[in-house]
N, C-alpha and C. Protein backbone atom coordinates (compact mmCIF):
# COMPACT_ATOMS: atom_id res chain seq x y z
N UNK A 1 -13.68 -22.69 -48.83
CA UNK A 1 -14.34 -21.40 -48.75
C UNK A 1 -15.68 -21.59 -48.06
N UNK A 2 -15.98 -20.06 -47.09
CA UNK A 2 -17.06 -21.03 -46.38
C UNK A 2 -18.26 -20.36 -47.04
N UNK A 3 -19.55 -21.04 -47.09
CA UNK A 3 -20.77 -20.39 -47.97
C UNK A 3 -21.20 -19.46 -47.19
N UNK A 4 -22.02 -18.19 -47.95
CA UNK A 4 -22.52 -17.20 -47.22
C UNK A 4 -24.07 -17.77 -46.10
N UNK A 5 -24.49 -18.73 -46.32
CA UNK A 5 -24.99 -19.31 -45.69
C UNK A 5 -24.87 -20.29 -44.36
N UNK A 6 -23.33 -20.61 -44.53
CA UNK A 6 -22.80 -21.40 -43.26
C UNK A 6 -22.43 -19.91 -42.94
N UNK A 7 -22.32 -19.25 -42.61
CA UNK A 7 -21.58 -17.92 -42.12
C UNK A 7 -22.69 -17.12 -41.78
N UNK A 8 -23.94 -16.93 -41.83
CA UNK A 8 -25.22 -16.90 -41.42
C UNK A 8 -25.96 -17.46 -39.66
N UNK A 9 -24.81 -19.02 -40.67
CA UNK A 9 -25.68 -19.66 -39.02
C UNK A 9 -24.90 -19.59 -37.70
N UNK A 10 -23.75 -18.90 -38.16
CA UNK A 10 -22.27 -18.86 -36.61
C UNK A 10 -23.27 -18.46 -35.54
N UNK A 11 -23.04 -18.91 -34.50
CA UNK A 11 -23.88 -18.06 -33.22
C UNK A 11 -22.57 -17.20 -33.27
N UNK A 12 -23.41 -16.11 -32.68
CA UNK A 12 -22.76 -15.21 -31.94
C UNK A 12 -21.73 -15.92 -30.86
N UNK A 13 -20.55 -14.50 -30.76
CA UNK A 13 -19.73 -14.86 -29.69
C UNK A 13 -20.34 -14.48 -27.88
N UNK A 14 -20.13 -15.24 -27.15
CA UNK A 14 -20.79 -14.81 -25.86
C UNK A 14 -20.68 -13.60 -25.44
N UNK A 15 -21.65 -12.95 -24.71
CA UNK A 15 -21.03 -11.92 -24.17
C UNK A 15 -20.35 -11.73 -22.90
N UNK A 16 -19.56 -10.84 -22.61
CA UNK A 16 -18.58 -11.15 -21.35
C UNK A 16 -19.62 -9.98 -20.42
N UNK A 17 -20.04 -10.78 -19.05
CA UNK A 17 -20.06 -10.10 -17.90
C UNK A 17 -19.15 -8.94 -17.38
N UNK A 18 -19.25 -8.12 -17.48
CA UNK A 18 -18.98 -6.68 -17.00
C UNK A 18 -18.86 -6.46 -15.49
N UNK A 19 -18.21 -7.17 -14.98
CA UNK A 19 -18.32 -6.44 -12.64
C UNK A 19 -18.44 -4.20 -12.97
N UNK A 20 -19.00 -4.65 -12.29
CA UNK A 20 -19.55 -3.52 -11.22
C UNK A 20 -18.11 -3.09 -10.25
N UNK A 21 -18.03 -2.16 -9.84
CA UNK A 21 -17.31 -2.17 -8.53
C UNK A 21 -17.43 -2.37 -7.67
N UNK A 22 -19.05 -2.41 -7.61
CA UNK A 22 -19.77 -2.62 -5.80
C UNK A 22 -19.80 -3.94 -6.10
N UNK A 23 -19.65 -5.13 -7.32
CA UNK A 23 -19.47 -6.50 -7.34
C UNK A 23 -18.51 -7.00 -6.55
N UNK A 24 -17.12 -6.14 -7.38
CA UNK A 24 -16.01 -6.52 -6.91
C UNK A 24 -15.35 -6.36 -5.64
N UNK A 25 -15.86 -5.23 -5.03
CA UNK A 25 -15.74 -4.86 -4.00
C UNK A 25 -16.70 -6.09 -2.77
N UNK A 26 -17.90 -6.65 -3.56
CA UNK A 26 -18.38 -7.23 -2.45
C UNK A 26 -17.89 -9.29 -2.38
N UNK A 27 -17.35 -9.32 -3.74
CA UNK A 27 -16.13 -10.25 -3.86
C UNK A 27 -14.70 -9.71 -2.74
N UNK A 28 -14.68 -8.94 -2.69
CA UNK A 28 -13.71 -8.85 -1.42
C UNK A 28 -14.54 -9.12 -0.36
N UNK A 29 -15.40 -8.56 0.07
CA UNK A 29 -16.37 -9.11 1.72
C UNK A 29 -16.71 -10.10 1.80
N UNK A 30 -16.95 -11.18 0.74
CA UNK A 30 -17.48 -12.56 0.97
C UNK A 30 -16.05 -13.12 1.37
N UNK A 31 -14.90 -13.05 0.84
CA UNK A 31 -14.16 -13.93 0.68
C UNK A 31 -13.91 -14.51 -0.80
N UNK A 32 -13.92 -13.85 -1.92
CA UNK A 32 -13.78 -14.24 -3.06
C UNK A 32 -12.52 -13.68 -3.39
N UNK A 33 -12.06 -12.28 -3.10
CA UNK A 33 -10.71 -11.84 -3.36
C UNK A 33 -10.57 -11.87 -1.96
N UNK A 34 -9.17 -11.82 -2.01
CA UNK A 34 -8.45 -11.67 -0.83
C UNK A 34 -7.85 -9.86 -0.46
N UNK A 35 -7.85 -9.31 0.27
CA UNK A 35 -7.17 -8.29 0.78
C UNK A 35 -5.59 -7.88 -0.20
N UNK A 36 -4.57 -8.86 0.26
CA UNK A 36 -3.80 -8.84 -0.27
C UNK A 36 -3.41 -9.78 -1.78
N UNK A 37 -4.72 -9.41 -2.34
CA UNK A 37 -4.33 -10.24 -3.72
C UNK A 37 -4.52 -8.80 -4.29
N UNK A 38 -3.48 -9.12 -5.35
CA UNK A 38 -3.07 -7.81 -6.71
C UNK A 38 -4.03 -7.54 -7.68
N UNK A 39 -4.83 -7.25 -7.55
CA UNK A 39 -6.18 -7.26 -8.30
C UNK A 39 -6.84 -5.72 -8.68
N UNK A 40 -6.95 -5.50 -9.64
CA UNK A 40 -7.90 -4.49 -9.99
C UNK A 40 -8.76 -4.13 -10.87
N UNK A 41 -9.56 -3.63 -11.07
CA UNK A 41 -11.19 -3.36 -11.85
C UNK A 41 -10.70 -2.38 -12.88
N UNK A 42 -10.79 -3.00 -14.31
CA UNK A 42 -10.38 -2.11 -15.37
C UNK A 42 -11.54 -2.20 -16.23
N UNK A 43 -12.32 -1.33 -16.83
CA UNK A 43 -13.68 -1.60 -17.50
C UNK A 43 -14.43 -2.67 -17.16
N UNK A 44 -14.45 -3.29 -16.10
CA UNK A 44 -15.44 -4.09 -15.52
C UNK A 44 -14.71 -5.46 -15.57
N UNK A 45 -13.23 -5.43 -16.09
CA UNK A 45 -12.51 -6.82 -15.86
C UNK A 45 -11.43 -6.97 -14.82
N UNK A 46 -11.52 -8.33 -14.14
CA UNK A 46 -10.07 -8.56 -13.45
C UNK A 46 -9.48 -8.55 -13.89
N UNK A 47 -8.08 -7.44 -13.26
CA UNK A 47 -6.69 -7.77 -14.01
C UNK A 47 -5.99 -7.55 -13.19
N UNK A 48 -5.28 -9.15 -13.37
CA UNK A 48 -3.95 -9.07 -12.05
C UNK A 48 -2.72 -8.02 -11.87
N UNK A 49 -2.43 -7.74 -11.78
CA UNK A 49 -1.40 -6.77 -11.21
C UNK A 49 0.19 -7.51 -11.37
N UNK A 50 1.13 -7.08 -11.84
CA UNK A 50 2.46 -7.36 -11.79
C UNK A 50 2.71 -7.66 -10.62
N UNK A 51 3.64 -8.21 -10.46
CA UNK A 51 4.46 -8.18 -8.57
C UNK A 51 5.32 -6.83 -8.74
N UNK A 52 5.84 -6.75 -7.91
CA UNK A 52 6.51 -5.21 -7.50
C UNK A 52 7.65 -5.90 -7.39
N UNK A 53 9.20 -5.92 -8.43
CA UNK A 53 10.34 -5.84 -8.06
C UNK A 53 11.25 -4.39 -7.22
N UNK A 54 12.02 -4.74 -6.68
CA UNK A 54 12.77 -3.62 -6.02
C UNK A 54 13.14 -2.03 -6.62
N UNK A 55 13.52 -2.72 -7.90
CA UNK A 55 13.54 -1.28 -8.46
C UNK A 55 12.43 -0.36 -8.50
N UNK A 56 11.15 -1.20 -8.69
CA UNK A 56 9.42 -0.45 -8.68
C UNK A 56 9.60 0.12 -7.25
N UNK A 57 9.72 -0.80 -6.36
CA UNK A 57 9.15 -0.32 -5.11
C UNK A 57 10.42 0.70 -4.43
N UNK A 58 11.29 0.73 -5.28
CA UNK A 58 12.20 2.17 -4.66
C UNK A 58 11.86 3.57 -4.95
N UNK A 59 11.29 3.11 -6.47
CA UNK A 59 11.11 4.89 -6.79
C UNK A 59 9.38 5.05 -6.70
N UNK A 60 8.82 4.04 -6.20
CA UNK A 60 7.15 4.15 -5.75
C UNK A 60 7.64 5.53 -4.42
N UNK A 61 9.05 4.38 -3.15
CA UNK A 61 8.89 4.89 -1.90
C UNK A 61 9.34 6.16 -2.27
N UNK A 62 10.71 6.80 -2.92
CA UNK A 62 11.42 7.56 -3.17
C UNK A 62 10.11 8.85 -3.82
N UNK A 63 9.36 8.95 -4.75
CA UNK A 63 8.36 9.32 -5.02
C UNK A 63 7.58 9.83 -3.77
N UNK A 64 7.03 8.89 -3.48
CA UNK A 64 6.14 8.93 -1.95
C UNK A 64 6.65 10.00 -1.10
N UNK A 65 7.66 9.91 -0.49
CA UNK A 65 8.75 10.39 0.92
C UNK A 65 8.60 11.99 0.09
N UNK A 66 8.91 11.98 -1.01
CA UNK A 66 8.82 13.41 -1.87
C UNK A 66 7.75 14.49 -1.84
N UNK A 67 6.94 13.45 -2.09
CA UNK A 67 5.35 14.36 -2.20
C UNK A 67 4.91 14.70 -0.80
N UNK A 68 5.16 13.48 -0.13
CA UNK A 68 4.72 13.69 1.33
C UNK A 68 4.80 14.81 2.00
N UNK A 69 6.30 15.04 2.04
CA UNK A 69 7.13 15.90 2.57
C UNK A 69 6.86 17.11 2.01
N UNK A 70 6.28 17.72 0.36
CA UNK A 70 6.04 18.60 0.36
C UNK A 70 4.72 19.27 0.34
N UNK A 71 3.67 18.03 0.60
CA UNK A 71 2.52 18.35 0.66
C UNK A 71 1.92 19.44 1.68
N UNK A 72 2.53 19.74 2.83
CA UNK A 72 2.09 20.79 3.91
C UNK A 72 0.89 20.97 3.71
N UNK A 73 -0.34 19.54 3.96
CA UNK A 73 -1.54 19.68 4.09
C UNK A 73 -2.22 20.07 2.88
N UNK A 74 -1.74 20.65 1.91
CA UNK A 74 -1.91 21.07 0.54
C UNK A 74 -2.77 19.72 -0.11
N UNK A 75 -2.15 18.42 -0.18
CA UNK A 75 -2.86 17.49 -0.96
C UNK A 75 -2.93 16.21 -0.26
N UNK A 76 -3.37 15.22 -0.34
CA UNK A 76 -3.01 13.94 0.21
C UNK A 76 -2.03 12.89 -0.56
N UNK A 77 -0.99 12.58 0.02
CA UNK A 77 -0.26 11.42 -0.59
C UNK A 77 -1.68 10.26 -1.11
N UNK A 78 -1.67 9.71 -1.88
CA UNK A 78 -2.23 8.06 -1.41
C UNK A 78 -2.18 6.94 -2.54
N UNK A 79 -0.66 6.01 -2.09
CA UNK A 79 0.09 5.19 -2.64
C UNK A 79 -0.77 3.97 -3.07
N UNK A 80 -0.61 3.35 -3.96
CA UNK A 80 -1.18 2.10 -4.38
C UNK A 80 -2.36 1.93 -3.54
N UNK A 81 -3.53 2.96 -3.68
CA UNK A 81 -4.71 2.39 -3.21
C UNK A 81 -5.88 3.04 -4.64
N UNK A 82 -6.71 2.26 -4.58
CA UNK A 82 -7.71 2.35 -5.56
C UNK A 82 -8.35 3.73 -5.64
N UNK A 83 -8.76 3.60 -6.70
CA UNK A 83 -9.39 5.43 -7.50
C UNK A 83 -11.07 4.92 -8.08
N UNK A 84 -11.70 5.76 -7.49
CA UNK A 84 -13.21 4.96 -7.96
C UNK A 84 -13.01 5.93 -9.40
N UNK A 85 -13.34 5.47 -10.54
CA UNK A 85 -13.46 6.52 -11.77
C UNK A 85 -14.50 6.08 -12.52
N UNK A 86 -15.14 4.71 -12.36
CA UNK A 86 -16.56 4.77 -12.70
C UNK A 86 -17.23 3.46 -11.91
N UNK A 87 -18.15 3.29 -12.80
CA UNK A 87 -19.17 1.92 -12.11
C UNK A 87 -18.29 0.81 -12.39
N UNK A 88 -17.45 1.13 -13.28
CA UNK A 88 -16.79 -0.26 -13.82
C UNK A 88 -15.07 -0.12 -13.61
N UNK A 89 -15.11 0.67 -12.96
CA UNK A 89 -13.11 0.99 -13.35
C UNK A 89 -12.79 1.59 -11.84
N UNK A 90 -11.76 0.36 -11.12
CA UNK A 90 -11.44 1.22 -9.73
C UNK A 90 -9.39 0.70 -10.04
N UNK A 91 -9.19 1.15 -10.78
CA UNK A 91 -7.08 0.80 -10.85
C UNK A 91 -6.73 1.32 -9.56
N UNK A 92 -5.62 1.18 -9.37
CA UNK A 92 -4.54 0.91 -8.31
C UNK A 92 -3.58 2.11 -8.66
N UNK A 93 -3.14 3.34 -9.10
CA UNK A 93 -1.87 3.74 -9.46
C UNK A 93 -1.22 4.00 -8.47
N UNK A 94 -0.16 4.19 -8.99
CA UNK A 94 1.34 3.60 -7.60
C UNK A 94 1.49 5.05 -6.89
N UNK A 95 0.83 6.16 -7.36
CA UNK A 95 0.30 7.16 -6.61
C UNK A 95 -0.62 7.96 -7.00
N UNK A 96 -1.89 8.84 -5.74
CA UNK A 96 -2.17 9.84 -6.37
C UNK A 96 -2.13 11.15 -5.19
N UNK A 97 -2.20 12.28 -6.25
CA UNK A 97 -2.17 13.26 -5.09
C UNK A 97 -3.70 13.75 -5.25
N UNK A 98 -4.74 13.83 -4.15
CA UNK A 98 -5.97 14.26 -4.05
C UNK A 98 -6.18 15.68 -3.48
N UNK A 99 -7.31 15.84 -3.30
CA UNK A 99 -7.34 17.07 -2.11
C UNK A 99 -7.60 16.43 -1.36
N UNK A 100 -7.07 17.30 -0.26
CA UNK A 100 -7.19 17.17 1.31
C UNK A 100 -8.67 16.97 1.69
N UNK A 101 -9.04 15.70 2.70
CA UNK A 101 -10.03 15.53 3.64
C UNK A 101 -9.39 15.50 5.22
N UNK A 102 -10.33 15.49 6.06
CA UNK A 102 -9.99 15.47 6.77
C UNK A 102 -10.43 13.80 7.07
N UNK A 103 -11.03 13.24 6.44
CA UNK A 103 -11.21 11.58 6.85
C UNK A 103 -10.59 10.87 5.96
N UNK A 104 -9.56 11.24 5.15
CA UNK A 104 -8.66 10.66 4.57
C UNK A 104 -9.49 9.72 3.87
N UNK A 105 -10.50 9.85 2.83
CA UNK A 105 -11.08 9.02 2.32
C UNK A 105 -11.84 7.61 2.77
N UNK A 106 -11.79 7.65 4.03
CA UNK A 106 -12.39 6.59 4.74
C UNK A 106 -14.24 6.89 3.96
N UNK A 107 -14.75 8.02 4.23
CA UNK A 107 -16.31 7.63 4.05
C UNK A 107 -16.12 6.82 2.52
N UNK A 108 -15.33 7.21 1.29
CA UNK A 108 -15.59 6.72 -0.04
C UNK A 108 -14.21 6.87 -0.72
N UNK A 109 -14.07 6.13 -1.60
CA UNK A 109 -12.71 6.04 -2.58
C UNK A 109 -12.74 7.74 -3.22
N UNK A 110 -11.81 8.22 -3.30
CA UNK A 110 -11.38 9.37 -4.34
C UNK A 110 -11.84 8.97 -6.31
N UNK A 111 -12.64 10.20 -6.25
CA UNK A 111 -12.84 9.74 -7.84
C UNK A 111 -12.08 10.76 -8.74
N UNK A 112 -12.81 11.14 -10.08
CA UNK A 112 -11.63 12.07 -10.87
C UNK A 112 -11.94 13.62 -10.16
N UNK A 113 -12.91 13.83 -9.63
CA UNK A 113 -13.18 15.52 -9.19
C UNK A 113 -11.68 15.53 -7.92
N UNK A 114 -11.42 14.59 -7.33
CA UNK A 114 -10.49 14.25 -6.31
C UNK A 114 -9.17 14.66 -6.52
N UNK A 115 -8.50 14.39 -7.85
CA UNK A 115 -7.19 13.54 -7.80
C UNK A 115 -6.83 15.22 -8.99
N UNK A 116 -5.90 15.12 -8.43
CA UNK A 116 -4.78 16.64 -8.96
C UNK A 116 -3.65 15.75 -9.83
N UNK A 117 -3.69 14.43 -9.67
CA UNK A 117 -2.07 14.26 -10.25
C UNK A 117 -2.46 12.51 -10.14
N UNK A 118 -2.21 11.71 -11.00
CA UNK A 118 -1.93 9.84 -11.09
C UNK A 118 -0.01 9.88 -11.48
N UNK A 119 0.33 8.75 -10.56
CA UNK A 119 1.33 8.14 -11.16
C UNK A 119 1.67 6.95 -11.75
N UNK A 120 2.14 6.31 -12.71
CA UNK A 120 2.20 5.09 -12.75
C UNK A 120 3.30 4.73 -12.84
N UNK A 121 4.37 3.80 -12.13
CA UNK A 121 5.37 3.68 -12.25
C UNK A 121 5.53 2.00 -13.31
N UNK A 122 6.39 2.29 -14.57
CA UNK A 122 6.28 0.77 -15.03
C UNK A 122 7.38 0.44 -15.45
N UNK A 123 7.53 -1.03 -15.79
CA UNK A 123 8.65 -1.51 -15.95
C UNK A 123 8.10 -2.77 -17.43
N UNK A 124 7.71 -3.73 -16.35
CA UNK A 124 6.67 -4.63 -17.40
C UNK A 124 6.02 -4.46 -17.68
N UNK A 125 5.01 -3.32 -16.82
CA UNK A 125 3.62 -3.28 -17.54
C UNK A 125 3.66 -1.87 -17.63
N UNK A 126 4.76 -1.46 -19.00
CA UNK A 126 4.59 -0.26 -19.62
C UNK A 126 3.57 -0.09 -20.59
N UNK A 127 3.71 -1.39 -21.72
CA UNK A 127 2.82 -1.00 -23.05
C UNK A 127 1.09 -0.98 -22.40
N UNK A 128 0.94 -1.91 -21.27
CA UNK A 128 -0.31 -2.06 -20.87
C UNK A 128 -0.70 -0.18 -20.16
N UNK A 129 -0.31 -0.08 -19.20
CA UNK A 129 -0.40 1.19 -18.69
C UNK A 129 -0.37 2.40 -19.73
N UNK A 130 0.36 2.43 -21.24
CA UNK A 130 0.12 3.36 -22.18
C UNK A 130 -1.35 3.25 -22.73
N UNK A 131 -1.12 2.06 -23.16
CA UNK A 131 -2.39 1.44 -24.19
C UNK A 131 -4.16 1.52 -23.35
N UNK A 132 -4.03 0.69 -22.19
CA UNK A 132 -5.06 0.69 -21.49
C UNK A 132 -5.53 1.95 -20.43
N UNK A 133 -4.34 2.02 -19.51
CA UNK A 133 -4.84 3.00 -18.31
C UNK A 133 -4.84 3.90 -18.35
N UNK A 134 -3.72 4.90 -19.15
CA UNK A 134 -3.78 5.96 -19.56
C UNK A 134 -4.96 6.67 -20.10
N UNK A 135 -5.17 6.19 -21.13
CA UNK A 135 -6.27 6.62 -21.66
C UNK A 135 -7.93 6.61 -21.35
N UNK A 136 -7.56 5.64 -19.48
CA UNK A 136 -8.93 5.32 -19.25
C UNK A 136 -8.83 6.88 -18.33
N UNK A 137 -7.90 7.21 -17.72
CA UNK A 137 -7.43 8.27 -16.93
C UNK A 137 -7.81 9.51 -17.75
N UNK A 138 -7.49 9.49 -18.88
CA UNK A 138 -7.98 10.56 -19.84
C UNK A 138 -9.47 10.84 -20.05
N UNK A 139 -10.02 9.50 -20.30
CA UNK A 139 -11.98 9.20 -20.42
C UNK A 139 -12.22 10.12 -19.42
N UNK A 140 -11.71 9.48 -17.67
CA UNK A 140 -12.12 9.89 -16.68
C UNK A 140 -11.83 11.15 -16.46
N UNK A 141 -11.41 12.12 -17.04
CA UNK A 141 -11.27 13.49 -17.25
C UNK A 141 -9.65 13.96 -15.88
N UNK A 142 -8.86 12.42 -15.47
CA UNK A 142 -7.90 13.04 -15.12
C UNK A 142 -6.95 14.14 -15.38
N UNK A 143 -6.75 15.36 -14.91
CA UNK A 143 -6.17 16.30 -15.37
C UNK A 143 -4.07 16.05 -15.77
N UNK A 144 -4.08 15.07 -14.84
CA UNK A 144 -2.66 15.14 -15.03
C UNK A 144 -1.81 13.21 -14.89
N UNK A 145 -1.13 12.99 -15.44
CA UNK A 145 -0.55 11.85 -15.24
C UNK A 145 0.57 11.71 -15.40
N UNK A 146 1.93 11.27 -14.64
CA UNK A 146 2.84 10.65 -14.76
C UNK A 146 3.09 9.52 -15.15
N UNK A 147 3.86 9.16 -15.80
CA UNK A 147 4.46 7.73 -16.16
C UNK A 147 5.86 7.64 -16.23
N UNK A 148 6.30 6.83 -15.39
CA UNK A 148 7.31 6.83 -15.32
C UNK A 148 8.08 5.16 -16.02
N UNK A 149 8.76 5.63 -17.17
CA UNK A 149 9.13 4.62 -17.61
C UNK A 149 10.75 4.14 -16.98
N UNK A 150 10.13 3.02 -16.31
CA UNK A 150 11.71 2.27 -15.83
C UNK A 150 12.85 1.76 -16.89
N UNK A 151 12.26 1.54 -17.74
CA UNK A 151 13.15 0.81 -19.04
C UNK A 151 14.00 2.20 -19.79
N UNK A 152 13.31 3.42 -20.07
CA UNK A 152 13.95 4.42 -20.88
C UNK A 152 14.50 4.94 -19.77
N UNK A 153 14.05 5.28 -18.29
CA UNK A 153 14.66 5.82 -17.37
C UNK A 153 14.17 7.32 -17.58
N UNK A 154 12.70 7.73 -17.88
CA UNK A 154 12.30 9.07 -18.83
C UNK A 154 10.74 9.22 -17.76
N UNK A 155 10.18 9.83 -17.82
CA UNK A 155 8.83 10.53 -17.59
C UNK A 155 8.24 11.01 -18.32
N UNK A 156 6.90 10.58 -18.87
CA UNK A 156 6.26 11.00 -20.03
C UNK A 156 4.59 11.17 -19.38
N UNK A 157 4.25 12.55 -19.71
CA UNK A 157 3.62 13.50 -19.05
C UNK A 157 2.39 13.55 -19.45
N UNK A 158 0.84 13.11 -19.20
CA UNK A 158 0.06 13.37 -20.07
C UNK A 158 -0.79 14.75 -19.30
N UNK A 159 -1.46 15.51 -20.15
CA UNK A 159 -1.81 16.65 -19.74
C UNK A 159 -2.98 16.82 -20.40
N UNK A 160 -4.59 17.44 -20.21
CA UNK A 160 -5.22 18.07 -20.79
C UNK A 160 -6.26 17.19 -21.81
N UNK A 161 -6.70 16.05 -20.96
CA UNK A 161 -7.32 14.88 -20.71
C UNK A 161 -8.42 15.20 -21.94
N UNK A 162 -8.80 14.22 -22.92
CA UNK A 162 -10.08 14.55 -23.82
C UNK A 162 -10.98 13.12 -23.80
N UNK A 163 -11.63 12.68 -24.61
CA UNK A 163 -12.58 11.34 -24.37
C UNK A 163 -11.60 10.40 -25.77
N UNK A 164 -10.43 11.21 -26.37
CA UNK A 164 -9.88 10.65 -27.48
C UNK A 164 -8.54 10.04 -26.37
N UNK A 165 -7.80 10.50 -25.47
CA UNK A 165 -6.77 10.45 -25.08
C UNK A 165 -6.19 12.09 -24.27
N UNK A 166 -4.90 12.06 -24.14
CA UNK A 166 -4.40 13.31 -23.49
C UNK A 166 -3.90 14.20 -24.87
N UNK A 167 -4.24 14.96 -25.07
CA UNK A 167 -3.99 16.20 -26.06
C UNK A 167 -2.43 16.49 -25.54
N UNK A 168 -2.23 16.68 -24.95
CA UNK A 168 -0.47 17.29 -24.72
C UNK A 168 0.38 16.10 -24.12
N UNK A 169 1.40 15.49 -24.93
CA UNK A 169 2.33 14.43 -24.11
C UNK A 169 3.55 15.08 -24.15
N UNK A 170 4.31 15.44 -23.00
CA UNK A 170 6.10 15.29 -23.28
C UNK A 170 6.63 14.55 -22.18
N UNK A 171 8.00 14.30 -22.67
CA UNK A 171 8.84 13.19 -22.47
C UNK A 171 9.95 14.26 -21.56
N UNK A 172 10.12 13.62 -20.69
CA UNK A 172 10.98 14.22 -20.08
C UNK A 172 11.88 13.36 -19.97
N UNK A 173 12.88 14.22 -20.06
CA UNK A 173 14.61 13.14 -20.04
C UNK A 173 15.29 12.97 -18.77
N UNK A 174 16.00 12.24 -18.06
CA UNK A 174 16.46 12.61 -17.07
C UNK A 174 17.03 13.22 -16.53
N UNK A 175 17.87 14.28 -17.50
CA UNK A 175 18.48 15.46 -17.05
C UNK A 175 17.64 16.86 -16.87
N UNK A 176 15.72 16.48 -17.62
CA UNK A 176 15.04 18.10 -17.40
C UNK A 176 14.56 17.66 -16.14
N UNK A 177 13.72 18.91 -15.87
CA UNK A 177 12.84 19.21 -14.42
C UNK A 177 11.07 18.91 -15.30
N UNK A 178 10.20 18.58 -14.22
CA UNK A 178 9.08 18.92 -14.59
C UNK A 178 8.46 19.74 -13.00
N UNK A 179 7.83 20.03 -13.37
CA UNK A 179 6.45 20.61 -12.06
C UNK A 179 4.96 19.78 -12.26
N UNK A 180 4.25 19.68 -11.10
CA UNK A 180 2.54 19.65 -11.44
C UNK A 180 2.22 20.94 -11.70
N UNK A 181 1.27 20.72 -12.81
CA UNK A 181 -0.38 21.46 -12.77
C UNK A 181 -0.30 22.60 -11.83
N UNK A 182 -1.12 21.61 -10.66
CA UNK A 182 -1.80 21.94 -9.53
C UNK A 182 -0.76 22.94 -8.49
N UNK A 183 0.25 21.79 -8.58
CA UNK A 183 1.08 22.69 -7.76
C UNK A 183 2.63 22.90 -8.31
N UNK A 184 2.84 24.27 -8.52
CA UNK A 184 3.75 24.49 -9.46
C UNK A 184 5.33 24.29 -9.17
N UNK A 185 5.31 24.57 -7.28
CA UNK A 185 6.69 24.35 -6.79
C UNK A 185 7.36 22.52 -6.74
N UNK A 186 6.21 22.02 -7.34
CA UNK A 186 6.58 20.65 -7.10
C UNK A 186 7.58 20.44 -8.37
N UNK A 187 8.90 20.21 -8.40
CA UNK A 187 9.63 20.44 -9.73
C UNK A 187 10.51 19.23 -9.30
């Protein structure tokens, strides 16, 4: 048993360094990350990224080709590229639909005032994407999120974003329809 006195003297546990995005981002310009390394900024930590098996990257493209096609200038596709949502948090989701620029986000990343709709497509990294991203998507006052679970073969919907999580979840089966939010003909 340990004395209340040895338990007194524990140092503290270290504290963990927090990146920035303009860190991490300038770890990409030196040469510290690479371009094509799977990497992304989740509360100020690296976290590698799954690899993309075939089944991911069919219904990423299949998804994609969808929205694209019905966007008629209405929103911007923009597939697995980063979402600024704070000083400390830039994820990757496997889509989002923004509003329209005409510089396609070149001057700055899309933040939450941006983005009408996140997707996340998962397979392995389901419980992580419930547990972690979701709910950072929610903080960030995202209005709408997909998840698409590869394992149930289902879509589970978060809606109506609070600083607790998303107030409204349903599960969609593969035989219902859903629509966005934003745009209602998207079904």
């Amino acid at each position: 048993m340990t004395s209340p006195l040895a338990a007194q003297r524990q140092p503290p546990a270290p504290a963990k360094h927090r990146l920035t995005a303009t860190e991490f981002r300038r770890m990409a310009q030196v040469g510290i990350l690479r371009e094509d390394d799977r990497i992304e900024l989740i509360e100020g930590e690296l976290i590698d990224m799954a690899p993309i098996d075939s089944n991911h990257a069919s219904v990423v493209a299949r998804l994609n080709a969808w929205l694209a096609a019905a966007a008629g200038g209405r929103f911007i596709v923009f597939p697995q590229n980063p979402i600024s949502l704070s000083a400390h948090s830039e994820p990757q989701p496997d889509l989002a639909l923004l509003t329209s620029r005409d510089d396609y986000y070149r001057a700055a990343l899309p933040t939450p005032e941006d983005v009408f709709l996140l997707v996340e497509v998962a397979d392995t990294t389901l419980d992580y994407d419930k547990t972690t991203k979701v709910p950072l998507y929610a903080r960030s006052g995202i209005p709408e999120v997909w998840l698409v679970n590869l394992r149930k073969q289902v879509v589970e919907v978060f809606r109506e974003p609070t600083a607790q999580g998303y107030a409204r979840v349903t599960r969609i089966e593969r035989d219902q329809r859903i629509a966005s939010l934003a745009f209602p003909d998207l079904v």
